[in-house]
Protein backbone atom coordinates (compact mmCIF):
# COMPACT_ATOMS: atom_id res chain seq x y z
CA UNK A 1 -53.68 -55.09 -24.01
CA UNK A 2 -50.31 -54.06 -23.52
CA UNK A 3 -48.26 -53.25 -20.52
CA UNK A 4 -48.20 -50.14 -18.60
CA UNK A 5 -44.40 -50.53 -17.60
CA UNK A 6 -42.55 -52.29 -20.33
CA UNK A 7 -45.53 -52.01 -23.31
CA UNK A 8 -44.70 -55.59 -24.01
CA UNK A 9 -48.47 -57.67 -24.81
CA UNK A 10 -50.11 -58.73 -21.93
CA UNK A 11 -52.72 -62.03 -21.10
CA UNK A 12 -55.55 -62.29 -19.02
CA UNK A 13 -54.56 -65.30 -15.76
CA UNK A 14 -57.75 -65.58 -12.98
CA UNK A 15 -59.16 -62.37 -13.65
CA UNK A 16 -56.14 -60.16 -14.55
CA UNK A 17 -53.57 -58.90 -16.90
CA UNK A 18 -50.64 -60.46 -16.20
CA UNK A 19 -47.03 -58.78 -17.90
CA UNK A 20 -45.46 -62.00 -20.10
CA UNK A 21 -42.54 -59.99 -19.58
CA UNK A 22 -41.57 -57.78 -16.50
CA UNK A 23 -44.79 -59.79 -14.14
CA UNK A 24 -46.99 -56.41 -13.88
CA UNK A 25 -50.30 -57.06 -13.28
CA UNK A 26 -53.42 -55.35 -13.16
CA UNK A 27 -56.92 -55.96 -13.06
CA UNK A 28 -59.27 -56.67 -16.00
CA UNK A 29 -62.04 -54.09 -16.68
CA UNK A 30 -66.15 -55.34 -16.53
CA UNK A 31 -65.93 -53.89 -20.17
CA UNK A 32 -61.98 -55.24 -21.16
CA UNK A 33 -63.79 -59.03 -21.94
CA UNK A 34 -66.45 -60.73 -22.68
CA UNK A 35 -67.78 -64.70 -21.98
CA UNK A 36 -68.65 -66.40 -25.36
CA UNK A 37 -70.44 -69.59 -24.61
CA UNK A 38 -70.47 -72.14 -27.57
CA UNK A 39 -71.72 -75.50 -27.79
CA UNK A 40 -68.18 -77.83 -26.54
CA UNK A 41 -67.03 -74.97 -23.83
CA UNK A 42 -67.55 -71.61 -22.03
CA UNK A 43 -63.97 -69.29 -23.37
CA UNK A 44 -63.06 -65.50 -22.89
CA UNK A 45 -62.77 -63.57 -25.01
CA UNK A 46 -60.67 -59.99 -24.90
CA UNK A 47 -61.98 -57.63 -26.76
CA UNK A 48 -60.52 -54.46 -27.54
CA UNK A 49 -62.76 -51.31 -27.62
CA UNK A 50 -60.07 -48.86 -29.12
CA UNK A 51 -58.51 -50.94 -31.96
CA UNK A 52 -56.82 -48.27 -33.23
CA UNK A 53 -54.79 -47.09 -30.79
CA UNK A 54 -52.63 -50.37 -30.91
CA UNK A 55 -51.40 -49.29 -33.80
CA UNK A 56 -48.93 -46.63 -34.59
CA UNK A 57 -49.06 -43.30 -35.94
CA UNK A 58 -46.97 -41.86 -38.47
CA UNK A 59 -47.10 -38.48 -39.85
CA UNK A 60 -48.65 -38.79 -43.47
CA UNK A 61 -52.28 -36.18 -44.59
CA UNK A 62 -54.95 -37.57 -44.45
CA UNK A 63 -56.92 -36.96 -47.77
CA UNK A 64 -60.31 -36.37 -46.42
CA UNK A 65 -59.86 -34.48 -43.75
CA UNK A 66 -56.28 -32.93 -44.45
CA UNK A 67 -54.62 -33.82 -40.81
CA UNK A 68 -51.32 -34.87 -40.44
CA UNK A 69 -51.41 -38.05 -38.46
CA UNK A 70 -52.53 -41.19 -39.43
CA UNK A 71 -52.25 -45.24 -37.88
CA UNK A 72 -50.85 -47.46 -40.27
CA UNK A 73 -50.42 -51.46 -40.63
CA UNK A 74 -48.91 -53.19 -43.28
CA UNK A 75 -50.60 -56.20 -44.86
CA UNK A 76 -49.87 -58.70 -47.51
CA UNK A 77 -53.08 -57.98 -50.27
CA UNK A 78 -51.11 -59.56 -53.00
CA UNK A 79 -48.79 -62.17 -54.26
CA UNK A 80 -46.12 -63.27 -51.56
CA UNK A 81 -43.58 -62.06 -53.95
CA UNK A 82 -45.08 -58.72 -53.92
CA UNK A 83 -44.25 -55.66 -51.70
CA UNK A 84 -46.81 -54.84 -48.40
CA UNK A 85 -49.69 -52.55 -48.43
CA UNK A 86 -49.83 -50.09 -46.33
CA UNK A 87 -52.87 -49.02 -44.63
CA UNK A 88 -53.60 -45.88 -42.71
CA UNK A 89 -55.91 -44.59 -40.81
CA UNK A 90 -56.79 -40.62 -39.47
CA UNK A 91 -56.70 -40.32 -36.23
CA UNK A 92 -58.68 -37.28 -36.73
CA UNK A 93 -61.85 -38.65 -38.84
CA UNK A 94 -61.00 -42.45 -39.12
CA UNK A 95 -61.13 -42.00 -42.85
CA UNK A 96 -58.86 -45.11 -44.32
CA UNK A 97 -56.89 -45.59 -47.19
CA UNK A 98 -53.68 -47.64 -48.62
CA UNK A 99 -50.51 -46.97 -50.72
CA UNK A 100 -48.83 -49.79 -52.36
C-alpha cells in the first residue's frame, strides 16, 4: 500500500497503515489483509487486490487489443550479464507480453 500524501510504501502497526515516511496513517480495510495461521505462529498477511495498479504505465500498444497504455516491470529472465526484460501489461484487457 502506498501513501496517500507522499506515495512513499506504507506498513500495517496495530491495525493501520502507518507512513514510514511523512507518519500518515490510516486505517486498514476488512478486505486490505488477511490472518494466515501456520503451525509455529498466527502472521498477517497484506494482500493486494489490484496488483497492477502498483505498477506504472507507459504509453506502448498493446498487441491484442490495440490500446495505448500498458504497466510495465522489468525483470532479470536471463544471465546477470544480460540486459532486463521488460514486461507489460494492458490496462485495457490485461493481455501481457515482454520485449527484451
Amino acid at each position: 500500500m502506498f501513501c496517500d500524501k507522499c506515495k512513499s510504501l506504507m506498513k500495517t502497526d496495530d491495525g493501520k497503515w502507518v507512513c514510514k515516511k511523512c507518519d500518515f496513517t490510516r486505517d486498514i480495510k476488512s478486505d486490505d489483509h488477511k490472518i494466515i495461521t501456520t503451525k509455529r505462529e498466527e502472521k498477517e498477511v497484506v494482500i493486494i487486490k489490484d496488483e497492477a495498479s502498483v505498477f506504472p504505465t507507459t504509453k506502448v500498444r498493446c498487441p491484442k487489443c490495440k490500446n495505448n497504455k500498458a504497466y510495465w516491470r522489468l525483470e532479470q529472465t536471463r544471465a546477470a550479464d544480460e540486459p532486463e526484460t521488460r514486461i507489460y501489461r494492458c490496462t485495457k484487457c490485461n493481455n501481457t507480453w515482454r520485449e527484451y
